[in-house]
N, C-alpha and C. Protein backbone atom coordinates (compact mmCIF):
# COMPACT_ATOMS: atom_id res chain seq x y z
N UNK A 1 69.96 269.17 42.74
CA UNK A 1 71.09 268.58 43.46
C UNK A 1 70.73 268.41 44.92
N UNK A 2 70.80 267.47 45.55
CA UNK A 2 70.27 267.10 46.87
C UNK A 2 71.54 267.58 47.97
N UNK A 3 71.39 267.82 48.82
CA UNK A 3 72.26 268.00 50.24
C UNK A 3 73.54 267.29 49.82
N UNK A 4 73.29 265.70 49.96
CA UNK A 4 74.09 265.04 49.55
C UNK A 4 75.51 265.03 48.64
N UNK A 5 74.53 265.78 47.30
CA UNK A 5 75.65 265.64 45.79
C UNK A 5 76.39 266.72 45.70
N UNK A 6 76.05 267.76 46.91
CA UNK A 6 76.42 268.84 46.93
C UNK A 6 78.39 269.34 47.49
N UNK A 7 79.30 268.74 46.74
CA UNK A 7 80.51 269.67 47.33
C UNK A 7 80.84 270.36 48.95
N UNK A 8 80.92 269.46 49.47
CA UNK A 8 81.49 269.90 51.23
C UNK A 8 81.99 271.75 50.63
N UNK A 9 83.39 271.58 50.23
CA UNK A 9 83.82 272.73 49.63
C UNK A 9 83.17 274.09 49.35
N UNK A 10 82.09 273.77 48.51
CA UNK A 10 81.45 274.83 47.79
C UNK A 10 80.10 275.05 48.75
N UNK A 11 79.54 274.18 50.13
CA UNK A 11 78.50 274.11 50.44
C UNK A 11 79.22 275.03 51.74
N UNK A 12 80.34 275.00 52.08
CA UNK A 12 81.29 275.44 53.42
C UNK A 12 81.42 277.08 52.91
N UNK A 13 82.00 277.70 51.47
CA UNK A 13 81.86 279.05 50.99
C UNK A 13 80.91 279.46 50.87
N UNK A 14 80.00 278.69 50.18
CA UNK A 14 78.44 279.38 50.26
C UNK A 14 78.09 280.11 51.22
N UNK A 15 77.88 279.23 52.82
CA UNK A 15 77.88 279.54 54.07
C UNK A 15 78.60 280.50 54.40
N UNK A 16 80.04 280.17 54.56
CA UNK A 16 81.12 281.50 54.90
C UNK A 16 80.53 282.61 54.20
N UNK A 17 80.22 283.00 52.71
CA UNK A 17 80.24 284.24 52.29
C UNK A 17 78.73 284.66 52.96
N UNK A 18 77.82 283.98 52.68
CA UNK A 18 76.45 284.85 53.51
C UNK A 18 76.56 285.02 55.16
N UNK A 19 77.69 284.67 55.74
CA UNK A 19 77.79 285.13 56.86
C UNK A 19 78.37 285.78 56.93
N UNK A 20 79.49 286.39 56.34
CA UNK A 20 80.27 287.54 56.25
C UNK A 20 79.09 288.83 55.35
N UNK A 21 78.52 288.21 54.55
CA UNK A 21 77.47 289.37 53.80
C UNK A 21 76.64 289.86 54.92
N UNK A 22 76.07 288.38 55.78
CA UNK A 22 75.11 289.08 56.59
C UNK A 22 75.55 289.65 58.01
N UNK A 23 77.05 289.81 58.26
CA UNK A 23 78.13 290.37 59.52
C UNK A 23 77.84 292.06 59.32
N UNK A 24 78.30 291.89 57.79
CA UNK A 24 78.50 293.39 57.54
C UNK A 24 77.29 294.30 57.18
N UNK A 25 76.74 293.39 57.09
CA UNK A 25 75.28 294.47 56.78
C UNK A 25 74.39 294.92 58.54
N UNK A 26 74.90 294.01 59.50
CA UNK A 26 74.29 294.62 60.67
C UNK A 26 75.45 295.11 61.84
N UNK A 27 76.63 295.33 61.11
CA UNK A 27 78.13 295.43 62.12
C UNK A 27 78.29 296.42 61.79
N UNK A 28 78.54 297.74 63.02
CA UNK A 28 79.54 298.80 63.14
C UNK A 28 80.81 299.10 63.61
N UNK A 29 81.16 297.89 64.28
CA UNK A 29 82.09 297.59 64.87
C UNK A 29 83.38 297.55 64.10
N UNK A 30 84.37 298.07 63.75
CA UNK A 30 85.15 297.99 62.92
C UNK A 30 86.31 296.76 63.32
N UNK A 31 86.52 296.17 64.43
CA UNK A 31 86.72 294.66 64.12
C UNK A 31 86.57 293.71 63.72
N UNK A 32 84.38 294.08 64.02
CA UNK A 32 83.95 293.04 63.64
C UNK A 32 83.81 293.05 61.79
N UNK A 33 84.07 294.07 61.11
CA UNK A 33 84.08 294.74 60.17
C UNK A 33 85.57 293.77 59.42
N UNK A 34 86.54 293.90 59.97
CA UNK A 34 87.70 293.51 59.61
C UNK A 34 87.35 291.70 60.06
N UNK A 35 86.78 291.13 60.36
CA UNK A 35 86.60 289.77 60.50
C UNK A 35 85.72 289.47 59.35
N UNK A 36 84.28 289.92 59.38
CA UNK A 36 83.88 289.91 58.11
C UNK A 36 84.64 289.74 57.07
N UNK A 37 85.47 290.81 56.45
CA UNK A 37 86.23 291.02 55.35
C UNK A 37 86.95 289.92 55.23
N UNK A 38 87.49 288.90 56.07
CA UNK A 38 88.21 288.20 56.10
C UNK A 38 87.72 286.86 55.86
N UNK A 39 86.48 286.61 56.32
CA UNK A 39 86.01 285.45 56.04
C UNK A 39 85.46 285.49 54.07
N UNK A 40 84.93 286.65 53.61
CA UNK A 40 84.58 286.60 52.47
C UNK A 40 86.21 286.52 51.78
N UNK A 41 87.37 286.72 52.32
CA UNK A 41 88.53 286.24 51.66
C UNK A 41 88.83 285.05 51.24
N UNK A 42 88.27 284.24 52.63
CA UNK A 42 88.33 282.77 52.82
C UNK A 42 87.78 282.23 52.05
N UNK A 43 86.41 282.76 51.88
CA UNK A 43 85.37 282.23 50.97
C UNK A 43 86.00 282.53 49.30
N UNK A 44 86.43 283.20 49.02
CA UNK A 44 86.89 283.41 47.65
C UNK A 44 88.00 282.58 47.44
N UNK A 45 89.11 282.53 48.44
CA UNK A 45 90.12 281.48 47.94
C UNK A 45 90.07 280.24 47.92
N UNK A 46 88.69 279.65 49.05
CA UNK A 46 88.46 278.34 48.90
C UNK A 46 87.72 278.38 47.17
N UNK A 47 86.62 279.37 46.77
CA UNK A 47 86.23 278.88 45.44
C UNK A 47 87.79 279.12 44.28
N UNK A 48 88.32 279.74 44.54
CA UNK A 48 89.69 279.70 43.34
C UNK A 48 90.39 278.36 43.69
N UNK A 49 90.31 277.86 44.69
CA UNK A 49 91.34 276.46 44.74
C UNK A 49 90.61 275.28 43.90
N UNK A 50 89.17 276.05 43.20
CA UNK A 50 88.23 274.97 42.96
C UNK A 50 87.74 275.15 41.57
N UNK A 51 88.04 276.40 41.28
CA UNK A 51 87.79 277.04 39.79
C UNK A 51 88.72 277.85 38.86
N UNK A 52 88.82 277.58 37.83
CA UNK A 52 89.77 279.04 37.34
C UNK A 52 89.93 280.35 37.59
N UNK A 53 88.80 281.08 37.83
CA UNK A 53 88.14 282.05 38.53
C UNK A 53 89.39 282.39 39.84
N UNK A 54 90.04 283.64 39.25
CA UNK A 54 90.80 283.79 40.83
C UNK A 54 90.10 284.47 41.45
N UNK A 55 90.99 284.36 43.14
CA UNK A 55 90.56 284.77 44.16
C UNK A 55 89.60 286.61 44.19
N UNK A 56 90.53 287.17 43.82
CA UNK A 56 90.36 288.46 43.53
C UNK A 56 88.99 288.91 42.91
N UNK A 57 88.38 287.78 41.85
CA UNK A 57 87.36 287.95 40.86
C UNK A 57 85.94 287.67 42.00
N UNK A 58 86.54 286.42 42.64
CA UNK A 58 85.80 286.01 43.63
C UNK A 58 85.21 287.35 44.51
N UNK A 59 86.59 287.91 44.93
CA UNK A 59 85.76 288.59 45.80
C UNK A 59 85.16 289.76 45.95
N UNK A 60 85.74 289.65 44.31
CA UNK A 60 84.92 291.17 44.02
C UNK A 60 83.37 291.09 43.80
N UNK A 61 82.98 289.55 43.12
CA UNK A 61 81.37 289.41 42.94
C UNK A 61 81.20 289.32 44.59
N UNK A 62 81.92 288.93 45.50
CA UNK A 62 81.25 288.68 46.89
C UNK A 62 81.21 290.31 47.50
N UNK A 63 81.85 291.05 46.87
CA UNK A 63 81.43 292.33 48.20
C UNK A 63 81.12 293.10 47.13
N UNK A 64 80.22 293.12 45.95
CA UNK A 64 78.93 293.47 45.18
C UNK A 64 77.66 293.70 46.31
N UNK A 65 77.61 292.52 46.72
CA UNK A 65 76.69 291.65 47.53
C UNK A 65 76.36 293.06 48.62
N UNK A 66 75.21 293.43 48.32
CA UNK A 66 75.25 294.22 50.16
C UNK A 66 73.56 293.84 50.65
N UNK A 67 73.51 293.80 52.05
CA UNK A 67 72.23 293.94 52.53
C UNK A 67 72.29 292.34 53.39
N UNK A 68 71.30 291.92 53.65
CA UNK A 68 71.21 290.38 54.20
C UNK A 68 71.02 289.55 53.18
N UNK A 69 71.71 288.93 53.18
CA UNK A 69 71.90 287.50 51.64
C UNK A 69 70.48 286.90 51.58
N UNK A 70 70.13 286.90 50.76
CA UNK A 70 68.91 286.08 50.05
C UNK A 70 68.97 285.38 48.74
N UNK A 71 68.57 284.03 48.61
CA UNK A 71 68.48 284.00 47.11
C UNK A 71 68.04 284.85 46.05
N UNK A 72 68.45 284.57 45.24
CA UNK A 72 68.45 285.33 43.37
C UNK A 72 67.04 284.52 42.76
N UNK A 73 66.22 285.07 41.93
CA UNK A 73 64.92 284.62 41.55
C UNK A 73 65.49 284.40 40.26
N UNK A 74 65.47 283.36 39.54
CA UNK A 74 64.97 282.69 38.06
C UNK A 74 63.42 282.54 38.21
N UNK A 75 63.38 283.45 36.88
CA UNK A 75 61.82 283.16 36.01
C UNK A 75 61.95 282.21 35.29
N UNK A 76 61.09 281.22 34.76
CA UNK A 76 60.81 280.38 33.23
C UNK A 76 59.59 280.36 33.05
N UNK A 77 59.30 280.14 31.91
CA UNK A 77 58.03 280.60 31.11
C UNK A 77 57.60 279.22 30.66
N UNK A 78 56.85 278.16 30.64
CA UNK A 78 56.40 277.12 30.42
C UNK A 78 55.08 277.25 29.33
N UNK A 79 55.58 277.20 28.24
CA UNK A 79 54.87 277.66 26.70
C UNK A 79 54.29 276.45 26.02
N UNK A 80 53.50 275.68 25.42
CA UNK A 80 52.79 274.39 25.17
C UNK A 80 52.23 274.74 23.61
N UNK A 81 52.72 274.64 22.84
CA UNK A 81 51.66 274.43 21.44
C UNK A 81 51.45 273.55 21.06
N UNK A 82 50.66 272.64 20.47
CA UNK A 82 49.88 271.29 20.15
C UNK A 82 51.09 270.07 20.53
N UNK A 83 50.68 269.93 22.50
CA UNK A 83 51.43 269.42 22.75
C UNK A 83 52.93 269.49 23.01
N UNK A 84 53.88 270.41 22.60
CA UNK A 84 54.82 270.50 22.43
C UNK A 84 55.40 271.76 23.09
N UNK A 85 56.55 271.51 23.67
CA UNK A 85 56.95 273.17 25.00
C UNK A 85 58.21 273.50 24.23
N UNK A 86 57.87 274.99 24.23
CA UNK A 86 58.50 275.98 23.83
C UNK A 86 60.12 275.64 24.68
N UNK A 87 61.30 275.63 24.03
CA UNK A 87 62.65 275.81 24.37
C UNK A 87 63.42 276.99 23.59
N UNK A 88 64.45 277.11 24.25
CA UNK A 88 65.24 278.22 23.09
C UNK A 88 66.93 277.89 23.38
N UNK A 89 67.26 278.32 22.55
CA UNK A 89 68.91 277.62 22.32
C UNK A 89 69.82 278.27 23.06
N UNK A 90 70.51 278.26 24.41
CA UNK A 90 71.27 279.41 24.50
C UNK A 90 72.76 279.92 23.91
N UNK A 91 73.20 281.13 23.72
CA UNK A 91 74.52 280.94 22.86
C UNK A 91 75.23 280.42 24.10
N UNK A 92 75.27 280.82 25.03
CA UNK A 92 76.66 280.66 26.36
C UNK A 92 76.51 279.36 26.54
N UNK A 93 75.88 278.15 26.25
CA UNK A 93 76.37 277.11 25.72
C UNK A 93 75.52 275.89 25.08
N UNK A 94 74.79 276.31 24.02
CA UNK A 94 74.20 276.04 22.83
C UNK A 94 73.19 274.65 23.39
N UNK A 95 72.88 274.63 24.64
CA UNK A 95 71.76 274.18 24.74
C UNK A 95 70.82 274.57 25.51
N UNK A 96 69.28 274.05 25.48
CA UNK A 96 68.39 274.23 25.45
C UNK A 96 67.70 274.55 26.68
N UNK A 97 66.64 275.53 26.59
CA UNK A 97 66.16 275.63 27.85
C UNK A 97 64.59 276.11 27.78
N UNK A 98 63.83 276.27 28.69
CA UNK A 98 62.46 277.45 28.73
C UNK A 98 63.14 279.10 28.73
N UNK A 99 62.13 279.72 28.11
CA UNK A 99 62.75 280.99 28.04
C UNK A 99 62.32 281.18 29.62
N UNK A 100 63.63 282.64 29.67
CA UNK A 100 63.35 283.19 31.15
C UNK A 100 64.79 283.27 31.59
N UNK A 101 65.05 284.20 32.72
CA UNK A 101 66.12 284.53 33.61
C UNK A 101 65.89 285.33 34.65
N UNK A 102 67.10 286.06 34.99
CA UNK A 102 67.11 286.70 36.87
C UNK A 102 65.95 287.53 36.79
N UNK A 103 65.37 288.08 37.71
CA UNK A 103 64.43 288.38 37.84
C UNK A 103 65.20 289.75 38.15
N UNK A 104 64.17 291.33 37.27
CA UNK A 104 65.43 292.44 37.66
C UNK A 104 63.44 292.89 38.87
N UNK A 105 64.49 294.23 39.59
CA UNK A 105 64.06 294.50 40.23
C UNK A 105 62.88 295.10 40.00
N UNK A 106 62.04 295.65 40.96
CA UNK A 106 60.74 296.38 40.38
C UNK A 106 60.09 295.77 39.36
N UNK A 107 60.19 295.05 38.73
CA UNK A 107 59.29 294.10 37.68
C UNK A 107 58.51 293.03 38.90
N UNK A 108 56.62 293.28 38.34
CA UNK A 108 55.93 291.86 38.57
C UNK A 108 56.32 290.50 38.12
N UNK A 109 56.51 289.48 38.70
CA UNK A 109 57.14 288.31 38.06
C UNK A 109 56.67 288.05 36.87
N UNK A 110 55.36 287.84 36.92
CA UNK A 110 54.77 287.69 35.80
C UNK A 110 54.79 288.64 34.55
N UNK A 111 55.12 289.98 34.68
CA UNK A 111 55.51 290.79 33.53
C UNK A 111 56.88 290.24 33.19
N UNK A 112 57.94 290.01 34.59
CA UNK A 112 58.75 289.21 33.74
C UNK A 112 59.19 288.23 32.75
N UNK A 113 58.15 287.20 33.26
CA UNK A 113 58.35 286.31 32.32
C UNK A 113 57.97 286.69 31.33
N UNK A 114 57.08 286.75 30.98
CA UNK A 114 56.47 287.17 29.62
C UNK A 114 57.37 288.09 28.72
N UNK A 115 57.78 288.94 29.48
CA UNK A 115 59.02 289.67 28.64
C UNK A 115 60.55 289.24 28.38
N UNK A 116 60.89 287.99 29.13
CA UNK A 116 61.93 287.24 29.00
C UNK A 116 61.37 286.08 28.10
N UNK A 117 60.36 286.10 27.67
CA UNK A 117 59.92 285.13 26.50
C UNK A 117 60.06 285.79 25.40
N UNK A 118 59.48 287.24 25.40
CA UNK A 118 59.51 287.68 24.24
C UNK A 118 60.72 288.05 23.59
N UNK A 119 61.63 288.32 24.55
CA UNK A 119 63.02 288.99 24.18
C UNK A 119 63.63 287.25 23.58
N UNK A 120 63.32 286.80 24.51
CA UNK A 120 64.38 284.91 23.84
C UNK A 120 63.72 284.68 22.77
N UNK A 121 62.75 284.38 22.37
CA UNK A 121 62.12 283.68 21.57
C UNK A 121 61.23 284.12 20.21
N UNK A 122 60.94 285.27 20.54
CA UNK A 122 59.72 286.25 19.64
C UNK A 122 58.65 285.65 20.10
N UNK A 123 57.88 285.19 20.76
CA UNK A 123 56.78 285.20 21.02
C UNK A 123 55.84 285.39 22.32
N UNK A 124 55.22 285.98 22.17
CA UNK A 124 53.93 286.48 22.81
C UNK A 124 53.37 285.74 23.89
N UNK A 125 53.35 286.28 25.22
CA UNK A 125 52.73 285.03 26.00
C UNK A 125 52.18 285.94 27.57
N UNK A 126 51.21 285.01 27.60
CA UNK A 126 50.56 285.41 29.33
C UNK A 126 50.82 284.73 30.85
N UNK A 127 51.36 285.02 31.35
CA UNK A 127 51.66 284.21 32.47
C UNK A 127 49.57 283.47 33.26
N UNK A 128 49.80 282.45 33.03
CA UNK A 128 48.46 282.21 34.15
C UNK A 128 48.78 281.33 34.89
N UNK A 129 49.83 280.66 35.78
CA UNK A 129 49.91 279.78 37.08
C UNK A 129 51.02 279.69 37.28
N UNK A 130 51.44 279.32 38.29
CA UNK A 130 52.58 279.02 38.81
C UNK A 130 52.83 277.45 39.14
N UNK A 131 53.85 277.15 38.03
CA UNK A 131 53.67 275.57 37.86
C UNK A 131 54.56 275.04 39.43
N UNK A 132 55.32 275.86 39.53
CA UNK A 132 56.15 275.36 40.24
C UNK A 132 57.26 276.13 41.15
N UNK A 133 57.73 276.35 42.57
CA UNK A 133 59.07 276.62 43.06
C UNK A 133 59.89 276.22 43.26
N UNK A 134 61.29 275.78 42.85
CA UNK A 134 62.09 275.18 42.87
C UNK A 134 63.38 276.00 43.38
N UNK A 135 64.14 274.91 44.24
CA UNK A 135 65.16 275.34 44.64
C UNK A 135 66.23 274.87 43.36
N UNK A 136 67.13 275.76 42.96
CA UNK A 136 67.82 275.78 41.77
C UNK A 136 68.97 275.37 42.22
N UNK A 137 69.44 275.16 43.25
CA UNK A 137 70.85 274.75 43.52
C UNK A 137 70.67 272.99 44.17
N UNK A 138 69.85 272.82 44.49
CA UNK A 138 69.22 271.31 44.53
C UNK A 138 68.76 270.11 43.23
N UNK A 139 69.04 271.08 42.22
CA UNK A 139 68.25 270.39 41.23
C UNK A 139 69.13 270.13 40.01
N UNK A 140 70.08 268.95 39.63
CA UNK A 140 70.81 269.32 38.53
C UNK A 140 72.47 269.77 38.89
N UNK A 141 72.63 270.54 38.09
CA UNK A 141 73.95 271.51 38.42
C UNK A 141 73.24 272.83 38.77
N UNK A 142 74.31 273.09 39.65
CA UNK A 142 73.98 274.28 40.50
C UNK A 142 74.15 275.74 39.36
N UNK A 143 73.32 276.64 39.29
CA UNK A 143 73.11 277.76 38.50
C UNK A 143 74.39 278.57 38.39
N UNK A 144 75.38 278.64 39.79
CA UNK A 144 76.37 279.10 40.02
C UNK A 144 76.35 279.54 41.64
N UNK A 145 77.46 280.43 41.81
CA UNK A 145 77.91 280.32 43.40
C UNK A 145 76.94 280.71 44.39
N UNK A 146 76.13 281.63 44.17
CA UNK A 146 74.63 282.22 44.70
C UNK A 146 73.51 281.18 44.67
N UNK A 147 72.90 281.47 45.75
CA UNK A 147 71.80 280.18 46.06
C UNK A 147 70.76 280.81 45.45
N UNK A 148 69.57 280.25 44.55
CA UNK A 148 68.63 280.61 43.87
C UNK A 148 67.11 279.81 44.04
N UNK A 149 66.22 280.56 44.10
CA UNK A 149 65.38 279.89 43.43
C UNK A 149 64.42 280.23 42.10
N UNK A 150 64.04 278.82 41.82
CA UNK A 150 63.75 279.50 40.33
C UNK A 150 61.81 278.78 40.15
N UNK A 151 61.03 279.74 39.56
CA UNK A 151 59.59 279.86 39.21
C UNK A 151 59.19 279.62 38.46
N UNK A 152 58.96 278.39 38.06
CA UNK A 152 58.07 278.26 36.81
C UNK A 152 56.55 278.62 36.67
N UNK A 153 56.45 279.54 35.40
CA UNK A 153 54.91 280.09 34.86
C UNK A 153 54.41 278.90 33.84
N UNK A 154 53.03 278.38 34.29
CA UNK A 154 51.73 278.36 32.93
C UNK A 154 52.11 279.71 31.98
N UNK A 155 52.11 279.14 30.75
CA UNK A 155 51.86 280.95 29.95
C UNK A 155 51.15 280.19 29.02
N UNK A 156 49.99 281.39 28.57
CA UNK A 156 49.39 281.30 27.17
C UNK A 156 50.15 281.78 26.04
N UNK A 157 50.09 281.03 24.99
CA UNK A 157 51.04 281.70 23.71
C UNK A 157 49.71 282.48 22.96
N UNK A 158 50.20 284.10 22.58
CA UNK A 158 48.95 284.80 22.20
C UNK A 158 49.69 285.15 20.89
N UNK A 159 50.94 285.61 20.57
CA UNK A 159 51.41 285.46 19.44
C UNK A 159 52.72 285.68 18.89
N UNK A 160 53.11 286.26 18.19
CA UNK A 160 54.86 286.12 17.80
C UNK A 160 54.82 285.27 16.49
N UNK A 161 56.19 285.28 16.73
CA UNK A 161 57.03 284.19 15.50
C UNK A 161 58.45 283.56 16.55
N UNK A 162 59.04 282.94 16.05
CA UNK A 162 60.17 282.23 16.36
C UNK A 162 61.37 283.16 15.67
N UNK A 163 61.99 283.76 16.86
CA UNK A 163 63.38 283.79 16.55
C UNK A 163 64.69 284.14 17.55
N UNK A 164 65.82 284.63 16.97
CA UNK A 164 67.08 284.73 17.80
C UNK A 164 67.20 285.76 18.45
N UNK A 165 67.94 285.87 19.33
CA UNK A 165 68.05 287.17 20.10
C UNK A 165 69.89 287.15 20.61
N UNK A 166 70.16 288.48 21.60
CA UNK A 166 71.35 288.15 21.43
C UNK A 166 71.75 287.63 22.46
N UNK A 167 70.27 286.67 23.23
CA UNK A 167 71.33 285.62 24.34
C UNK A 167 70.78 284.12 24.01
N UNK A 168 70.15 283.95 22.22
CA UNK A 168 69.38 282.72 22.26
C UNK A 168 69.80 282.96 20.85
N UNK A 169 70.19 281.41 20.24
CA UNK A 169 70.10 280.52 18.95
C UNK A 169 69.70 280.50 18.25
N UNK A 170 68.33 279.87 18.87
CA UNK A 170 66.98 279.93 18.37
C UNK A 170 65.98 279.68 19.31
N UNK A 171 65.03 279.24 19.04
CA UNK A 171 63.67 279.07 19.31
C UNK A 171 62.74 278.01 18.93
N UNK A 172 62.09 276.97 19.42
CA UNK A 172 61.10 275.97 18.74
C UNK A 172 60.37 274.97 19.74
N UNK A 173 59.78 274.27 19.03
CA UNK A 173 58.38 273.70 19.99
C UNK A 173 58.97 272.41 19.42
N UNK A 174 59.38 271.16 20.91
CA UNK A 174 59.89 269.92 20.87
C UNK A 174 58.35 269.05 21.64
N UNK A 175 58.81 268.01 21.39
CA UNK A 175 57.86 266.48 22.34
C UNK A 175 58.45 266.54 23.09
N UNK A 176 57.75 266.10 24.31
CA UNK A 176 58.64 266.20 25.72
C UNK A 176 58.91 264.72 25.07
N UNK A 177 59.05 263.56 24.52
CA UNK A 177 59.62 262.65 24.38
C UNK A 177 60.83 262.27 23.11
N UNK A 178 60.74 263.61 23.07
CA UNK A 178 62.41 264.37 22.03
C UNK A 178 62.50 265.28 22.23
N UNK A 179 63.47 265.91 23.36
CA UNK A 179 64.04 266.87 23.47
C UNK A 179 65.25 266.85 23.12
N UNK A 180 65.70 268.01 23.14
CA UNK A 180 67.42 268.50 22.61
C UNK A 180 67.74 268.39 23.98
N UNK A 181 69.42 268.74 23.71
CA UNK A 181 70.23 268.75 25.02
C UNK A 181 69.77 269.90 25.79
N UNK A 182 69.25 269.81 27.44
CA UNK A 182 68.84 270.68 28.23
C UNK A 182 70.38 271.20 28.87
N UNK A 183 69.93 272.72 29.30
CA UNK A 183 71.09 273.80 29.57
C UNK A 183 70.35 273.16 31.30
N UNK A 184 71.28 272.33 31.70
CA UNK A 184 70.12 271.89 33.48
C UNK A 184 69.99 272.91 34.07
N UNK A 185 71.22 273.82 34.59
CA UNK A 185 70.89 274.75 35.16
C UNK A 185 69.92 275.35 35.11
N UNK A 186 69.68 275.51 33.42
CA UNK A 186 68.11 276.49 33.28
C UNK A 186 66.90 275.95 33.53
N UNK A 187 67.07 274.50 32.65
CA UNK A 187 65.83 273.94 32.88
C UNK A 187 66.38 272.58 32.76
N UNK A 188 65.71 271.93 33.39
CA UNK A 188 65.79 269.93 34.03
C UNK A 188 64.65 269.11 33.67
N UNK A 189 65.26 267.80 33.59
CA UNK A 189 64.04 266.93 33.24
C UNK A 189 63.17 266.96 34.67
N UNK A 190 63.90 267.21 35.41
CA UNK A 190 62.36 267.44 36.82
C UNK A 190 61.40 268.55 36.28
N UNK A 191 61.62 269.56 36.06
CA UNK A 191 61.36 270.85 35.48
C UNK A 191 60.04 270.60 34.14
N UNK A 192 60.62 269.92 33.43
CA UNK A 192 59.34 269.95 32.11
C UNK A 192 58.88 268.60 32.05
N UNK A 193 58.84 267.33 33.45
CA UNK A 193 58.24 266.30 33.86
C UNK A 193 56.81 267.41 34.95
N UNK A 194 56.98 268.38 35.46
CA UNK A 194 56.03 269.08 36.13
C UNK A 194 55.14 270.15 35.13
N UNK A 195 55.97 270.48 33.94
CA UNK A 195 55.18 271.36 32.94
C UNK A 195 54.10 270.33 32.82
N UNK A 196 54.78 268.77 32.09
CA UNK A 196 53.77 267.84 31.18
C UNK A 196 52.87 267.63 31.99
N UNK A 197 52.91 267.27 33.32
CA UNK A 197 51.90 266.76 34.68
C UNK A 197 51.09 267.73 34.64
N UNK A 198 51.11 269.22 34.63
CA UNK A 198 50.34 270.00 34.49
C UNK A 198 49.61 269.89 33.34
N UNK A 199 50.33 269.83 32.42
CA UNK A 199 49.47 269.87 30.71
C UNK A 199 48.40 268.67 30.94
N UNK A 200 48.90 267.41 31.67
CA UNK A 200 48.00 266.32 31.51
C UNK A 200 46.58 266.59 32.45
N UNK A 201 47.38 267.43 33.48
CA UNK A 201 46.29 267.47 34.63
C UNK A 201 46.31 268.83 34.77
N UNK A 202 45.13 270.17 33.97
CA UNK A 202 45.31 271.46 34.22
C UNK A 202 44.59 271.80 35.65
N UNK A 203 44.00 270.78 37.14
CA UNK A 203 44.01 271.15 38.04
C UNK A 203 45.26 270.77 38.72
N UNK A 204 46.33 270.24 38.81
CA UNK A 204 47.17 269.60 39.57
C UNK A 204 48.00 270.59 40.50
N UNK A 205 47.90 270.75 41.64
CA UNK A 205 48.55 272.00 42.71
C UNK A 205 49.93 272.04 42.08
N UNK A 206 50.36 273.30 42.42
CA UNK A 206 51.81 273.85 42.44
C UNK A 206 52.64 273.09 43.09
N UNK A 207 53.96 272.82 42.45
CA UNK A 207 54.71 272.03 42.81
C UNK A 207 55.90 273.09 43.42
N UNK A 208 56.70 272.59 44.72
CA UNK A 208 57.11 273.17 45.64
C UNK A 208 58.40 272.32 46.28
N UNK A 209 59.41 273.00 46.77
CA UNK A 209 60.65 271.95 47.64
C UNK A 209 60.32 273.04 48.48
């Protein structure tokens, strides 16, 4: 999603809440404390005037939040068998994506992925490149209210089988010139147009916003 396509609204809370996140994480001041608090109010009732999601829900995911605001890391795992990239079905809304998600803490990225493949999909895989960094809230529909970016891995498939798990459908190897319906958030036709570029060209630099 470009600057542009982006919601005045939702681009104005975004802002408000990481400045109230990042008020309170360096404020002792207990005014400035009580101003903070107030703007992440703002920020929550502008997203309820905009979502079902009330205010309250809002602001309870917003003062979760502690420390200086940074984006949230998405992993994806970019899997290739004769020609064809690994997707998996998601249940939360039954389409398709690369395996992979948030990145938890203390994990190497790359152990991540690989283990967010294995858990989605059943199969076996090695992280070897980094196809790509992408800003996730630029690209598509936005992941949700937190600004992200998200990493795509090269992986080798070493082994497994195909199957369900309890945040995936299924599992299977498409043509990038028949795919199923993509989950955008997770993964985009920008997204597995940079897997194939790689597959065609295994020197081609990392792709980057």
């Amino acid at each position: 999603m470009t600057d542009s396509a982006l919601p005045h609204w939702l681009a104005w809370a975004r802002e408000i809440q990481a400045l109230a996140q990042n008020g309170l994480a360096f404020t002792s001041n207990e005014f400035d404390v009580q101003r903070y608090e107030r703007l992440y109010e703002i920020a929550a009732e502008m997203m309820a005037s905009q979502d079902a999601t009330a205010a309250n829900d809002w602001l309870e995911q917003f003062t979760t939040q502690r420390g200086y605001a940074t984006p949230k890391i998405d992993v994806r795992g970019a899997v290739v068998r004769e020609g064809k990239i690994l997707l998996v079905q998601e249940r939360s809304d039954q389409r398709w994506c690369m395996p992979g998600g948030w990145a938890d803490v203390g994990d190497l990225p790359s152990n991540m992925v690989a283990r967010e493949a294995l858990e989605e999909s059943g199969f076996e895989v090695i992280a070897r490149k980094v196809i790509g960094v992408f800003d996730a809230n630029r690209d598509g529909r936005p992941m949700n209210f937190f600004h992200a970016y998200k990493l795509v891995f090269w992986c080798d498939l070493i082994g497994g089988e195909a199957r369900a798990s309890n945040e995936t459908l299924a599992a299977d190897f498409f043509d990038f010139a028949r795919l199923p319906e993509l989950s955008s958030s997770r993964t985009s036709q920008r997204h597995l147009a940079e897997v194939r570029a790689h597959l065609l060209d295994p020197q081609r630099p990392t792709a980057f916003d």
